[in-house]
C-alpha atoms as a PDB file:
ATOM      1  CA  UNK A   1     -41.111 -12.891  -7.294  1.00  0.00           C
ATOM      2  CA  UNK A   2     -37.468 -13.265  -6.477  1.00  0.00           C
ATOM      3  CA  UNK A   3     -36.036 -13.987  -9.774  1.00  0.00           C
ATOM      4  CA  UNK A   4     -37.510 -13.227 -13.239  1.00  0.00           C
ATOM      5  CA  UNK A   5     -38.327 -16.123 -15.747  1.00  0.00           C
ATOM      6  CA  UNK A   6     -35.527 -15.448 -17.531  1.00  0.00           C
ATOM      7  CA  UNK A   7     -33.168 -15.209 -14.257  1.00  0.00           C
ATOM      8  CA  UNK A   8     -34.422 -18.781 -13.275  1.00  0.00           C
ATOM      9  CA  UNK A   9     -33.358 -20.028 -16.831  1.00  0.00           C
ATOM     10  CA  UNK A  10     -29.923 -18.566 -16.606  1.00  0.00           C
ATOM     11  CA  UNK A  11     -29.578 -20.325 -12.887  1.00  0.00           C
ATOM     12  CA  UNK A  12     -30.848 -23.325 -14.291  1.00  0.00           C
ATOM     13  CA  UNK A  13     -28.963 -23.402 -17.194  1.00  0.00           C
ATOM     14  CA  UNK A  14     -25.373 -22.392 -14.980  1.00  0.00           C
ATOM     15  CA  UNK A  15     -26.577 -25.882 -12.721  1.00  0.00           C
ATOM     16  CA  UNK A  16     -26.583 -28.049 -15.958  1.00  0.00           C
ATOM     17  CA  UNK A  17     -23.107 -26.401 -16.668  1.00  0.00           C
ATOM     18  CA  UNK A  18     -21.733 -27.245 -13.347  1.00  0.00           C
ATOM     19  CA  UNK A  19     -23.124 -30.986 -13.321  1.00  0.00           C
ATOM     20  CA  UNK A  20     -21.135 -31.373 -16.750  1.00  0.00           C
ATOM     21  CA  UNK A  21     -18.039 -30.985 -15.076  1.00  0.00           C
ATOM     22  CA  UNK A  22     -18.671 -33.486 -11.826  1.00  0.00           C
ATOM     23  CA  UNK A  23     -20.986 -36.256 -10.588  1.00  0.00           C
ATOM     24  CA  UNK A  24     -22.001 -34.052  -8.242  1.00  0.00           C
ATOM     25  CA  UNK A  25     -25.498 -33.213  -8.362  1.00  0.00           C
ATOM     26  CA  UNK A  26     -26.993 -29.459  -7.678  1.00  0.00           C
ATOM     27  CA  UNK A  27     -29.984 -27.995  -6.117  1.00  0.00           C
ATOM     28  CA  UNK A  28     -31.548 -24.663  -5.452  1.00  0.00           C
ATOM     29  CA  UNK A  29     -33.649 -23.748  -3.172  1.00  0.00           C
ATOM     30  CA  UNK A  30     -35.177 -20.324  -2.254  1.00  0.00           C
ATOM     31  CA  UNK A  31     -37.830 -18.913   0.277  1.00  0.00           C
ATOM     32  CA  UNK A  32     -39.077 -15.617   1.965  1.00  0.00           C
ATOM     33  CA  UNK A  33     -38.360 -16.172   5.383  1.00  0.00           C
ATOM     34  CA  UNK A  34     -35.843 -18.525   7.320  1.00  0.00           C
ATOM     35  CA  UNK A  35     -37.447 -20.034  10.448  1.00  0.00           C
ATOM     36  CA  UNK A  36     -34.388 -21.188  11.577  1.00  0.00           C
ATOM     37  CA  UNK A  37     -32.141 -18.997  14.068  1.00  0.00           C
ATOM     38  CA  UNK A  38     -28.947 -19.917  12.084  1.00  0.00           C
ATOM     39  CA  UNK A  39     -29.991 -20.967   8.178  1.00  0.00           C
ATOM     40  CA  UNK A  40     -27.516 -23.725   8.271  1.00  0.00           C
ATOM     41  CA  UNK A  41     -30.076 -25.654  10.188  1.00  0.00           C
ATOM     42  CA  UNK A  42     -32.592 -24.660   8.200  1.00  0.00           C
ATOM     43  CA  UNK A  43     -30.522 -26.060   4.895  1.00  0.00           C
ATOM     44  CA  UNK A  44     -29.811 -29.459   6.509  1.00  0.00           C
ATOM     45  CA  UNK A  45     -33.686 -29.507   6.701  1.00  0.00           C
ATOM     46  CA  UNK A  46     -34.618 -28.637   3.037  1.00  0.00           C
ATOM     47  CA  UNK A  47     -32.052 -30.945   2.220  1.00  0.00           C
ATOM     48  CA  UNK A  48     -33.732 -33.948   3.903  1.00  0.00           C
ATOM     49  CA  UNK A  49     -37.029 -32.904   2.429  1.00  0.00           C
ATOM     50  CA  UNK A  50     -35.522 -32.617  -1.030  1.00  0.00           C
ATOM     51  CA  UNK A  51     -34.232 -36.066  -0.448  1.00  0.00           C
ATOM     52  CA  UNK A  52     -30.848 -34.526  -1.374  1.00  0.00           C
ATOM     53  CA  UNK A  53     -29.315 -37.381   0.478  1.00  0.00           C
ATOM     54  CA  UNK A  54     -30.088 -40.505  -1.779  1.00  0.00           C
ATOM     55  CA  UNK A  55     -27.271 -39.696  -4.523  1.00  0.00           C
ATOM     56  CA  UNK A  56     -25.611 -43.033  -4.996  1.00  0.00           C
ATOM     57  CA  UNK A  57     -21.859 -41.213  -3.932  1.00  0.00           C
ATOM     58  CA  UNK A  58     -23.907 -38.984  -1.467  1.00  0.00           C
ATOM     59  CA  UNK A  59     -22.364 -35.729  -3.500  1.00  0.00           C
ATOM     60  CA  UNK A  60     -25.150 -33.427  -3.779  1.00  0.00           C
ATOM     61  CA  UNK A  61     -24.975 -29.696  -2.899  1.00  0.00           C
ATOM     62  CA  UNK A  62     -27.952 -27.397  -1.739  1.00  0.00           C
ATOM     63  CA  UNK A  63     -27.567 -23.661  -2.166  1.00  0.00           C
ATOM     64  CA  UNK A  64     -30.452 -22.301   0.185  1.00  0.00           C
ATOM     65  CA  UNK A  65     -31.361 -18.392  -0.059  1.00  0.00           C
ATOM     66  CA  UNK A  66     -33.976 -16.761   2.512  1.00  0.00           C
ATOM     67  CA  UNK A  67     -33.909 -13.167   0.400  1.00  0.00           C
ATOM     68  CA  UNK A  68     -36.408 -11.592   3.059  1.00  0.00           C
ATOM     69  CA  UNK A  69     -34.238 -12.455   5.727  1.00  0.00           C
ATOM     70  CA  UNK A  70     -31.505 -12.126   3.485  1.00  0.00           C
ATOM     71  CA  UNK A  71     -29.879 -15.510   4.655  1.00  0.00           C
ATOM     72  CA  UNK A  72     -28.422 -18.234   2.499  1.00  0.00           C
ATOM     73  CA  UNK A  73     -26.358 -21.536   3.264  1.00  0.00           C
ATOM     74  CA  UNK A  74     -24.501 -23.917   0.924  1.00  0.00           C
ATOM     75  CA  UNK A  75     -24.569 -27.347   2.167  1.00  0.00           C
ATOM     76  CA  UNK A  76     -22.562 -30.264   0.789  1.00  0.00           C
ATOM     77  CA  UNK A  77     -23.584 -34.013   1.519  1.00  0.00           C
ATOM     78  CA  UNK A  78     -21.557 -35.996   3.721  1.00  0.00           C
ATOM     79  CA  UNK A  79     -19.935 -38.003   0.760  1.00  0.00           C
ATOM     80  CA  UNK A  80     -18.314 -34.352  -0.028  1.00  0.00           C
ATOM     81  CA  UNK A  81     -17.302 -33.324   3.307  1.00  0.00           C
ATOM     82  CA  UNK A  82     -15.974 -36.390   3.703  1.00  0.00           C
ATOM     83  CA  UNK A  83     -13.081 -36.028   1.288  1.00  0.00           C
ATOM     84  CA  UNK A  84     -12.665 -31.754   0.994  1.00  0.00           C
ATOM     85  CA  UNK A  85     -10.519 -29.266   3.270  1.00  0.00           C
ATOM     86  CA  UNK A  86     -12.619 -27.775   6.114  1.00  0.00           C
ATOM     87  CA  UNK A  87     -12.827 -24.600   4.193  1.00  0.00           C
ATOM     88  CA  UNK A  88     -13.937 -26.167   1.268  1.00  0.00           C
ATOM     89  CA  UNK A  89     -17.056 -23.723   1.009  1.00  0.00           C
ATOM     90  CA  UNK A  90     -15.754 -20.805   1.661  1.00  0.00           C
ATOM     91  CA  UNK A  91     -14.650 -19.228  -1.473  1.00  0.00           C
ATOM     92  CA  UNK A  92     -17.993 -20.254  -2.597  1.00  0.00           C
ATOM     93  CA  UNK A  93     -19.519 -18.464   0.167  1.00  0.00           C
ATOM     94  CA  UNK A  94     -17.856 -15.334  -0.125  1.00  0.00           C
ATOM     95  CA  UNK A  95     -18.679 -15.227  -3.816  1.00  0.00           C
ATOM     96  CA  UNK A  96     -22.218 -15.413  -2.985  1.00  0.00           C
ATOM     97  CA  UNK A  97     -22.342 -13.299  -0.322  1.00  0.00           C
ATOM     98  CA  UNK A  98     -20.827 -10.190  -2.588  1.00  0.00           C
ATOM     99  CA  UNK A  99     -23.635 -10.700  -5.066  1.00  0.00           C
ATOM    100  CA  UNK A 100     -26.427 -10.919  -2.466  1.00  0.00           C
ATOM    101  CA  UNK A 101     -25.196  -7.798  -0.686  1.00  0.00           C
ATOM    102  CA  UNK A 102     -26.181  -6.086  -4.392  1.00  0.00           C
ATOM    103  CA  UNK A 103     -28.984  -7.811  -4.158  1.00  0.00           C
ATOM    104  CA  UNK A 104     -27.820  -9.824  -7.712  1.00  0.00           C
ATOM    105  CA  UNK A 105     -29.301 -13.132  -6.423  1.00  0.00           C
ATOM    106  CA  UNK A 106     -29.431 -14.813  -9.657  1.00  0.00           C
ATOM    107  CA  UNK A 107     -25.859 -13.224 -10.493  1.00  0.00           C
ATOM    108  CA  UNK A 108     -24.950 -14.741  -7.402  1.00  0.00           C
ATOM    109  CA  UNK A 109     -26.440 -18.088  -7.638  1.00  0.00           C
ATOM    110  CA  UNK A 110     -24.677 -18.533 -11.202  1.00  0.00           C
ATOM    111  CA  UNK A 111     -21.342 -17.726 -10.499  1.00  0.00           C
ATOM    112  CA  UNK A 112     -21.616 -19.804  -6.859  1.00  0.00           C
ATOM    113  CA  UNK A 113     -23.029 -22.587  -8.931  1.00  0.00           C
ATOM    114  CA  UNK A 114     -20.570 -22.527 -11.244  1.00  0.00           C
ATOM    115  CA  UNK A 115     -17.295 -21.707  -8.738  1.00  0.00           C
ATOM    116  CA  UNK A 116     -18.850 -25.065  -6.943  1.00  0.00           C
ATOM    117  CA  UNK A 117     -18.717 -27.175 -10.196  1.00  0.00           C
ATOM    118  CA  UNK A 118     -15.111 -26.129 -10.655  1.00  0.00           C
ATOM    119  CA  UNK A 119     -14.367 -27.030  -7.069  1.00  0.00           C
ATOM    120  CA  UNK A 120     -16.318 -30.266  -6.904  1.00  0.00           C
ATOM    121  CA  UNK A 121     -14.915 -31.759 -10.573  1.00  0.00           C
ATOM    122  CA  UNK A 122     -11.123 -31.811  -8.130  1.00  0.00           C
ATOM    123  CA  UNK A 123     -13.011 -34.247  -6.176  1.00  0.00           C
ATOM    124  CA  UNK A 124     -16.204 -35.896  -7.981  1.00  0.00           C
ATOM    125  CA  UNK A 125     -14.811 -35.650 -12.002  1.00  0.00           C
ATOM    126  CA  UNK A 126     -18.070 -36.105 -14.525  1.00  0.00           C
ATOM    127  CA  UNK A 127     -18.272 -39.602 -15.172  1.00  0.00           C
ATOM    128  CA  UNK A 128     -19.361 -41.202 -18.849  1.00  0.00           C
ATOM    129  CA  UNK A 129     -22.404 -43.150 -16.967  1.00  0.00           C
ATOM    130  CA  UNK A 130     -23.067 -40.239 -15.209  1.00  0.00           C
ATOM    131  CA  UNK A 131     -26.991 -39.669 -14.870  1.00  0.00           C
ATOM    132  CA  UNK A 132     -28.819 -36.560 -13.277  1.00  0.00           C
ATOM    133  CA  UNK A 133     -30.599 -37.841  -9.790  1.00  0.00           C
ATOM    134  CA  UNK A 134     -31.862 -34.673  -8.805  1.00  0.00           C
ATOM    135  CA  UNK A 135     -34.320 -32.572 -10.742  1.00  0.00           C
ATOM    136  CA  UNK A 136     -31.880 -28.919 -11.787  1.00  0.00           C
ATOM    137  CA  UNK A 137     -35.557 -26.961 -11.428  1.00  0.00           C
ATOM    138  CA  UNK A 138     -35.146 -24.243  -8.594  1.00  0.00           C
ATOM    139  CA  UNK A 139     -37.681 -25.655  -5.455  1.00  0.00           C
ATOM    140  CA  UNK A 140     -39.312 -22.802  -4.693  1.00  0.00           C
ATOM    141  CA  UNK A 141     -42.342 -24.410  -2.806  1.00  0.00           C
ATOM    142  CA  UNK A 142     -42.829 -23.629   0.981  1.00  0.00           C
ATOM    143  CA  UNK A 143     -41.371 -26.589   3.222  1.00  0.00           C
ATOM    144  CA  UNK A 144     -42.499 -27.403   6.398  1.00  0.00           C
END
């Protein structure tokens, strides 16, 4: 197993932080192997499975980790790349990529989490009616 009990409670936990600081929602999801070429592709599919798309301001992010392979993508919904720079990932990226390369996944996948709930509160602030549309659980499940 990837990430200990404990390590899934502290990524869990840092995705409840992040969603109290923007409308945004956030997802994790994590598998062996990437059958994709280029795991971008392969995150615009989990995302589509996940149903990622049916937030009502189309705002959710997916942060999608192949440790075999060790490949990962962060994908925003269109409703965020609508309105952020080009580069809006990046930072996010690199942060994640640092961790990985120390093989600290769930260090990683915190302080990415959290660096995209900073980002996204510019852009999608927490609201007062705000309500949780996707499930903060890590989807661990294989995905055809």
């Amino acid at each position: 197993m990837l990430l200990s009990e404990t390590e899934k409670e502290k990524v869990i936990a840092a995705i409840k932080q992040a969603e109290l600081n923007t409308s945004g929602e956030v997802k994790v999801h994590i598998e062996e192997n990437c059958p994709e070429a280029d795991p971008f592709e392969r995150a615009k599919q989990v995302f589509q499975h996940l149903s990622l798309d049916t937030t009502a301001q189309r705002n959710a992010v997916l942060f999608y980790l192949a440790h075999v392979d060790r490949k990962f993508a962060v994908l925003g919904d269109i409703g965020i790349d609508q309105v952020v720079p080009p580069n809006f990932w990046e930072s996010t990226r690199d942060t994640l990529r640092m961790y990985f390369a120390q093989n600290d996944f769930s260090g990683g996948l915190q302080m990415g989490i959290k660096e995209a709930g900073i980002q996204l509160k510019k852009y999608f602030p927490y609201q007062s009616n705000d309500i949780n549309e996707i499930s903060n659980d890590i989807s661990i499940e294989p995905i055809p």
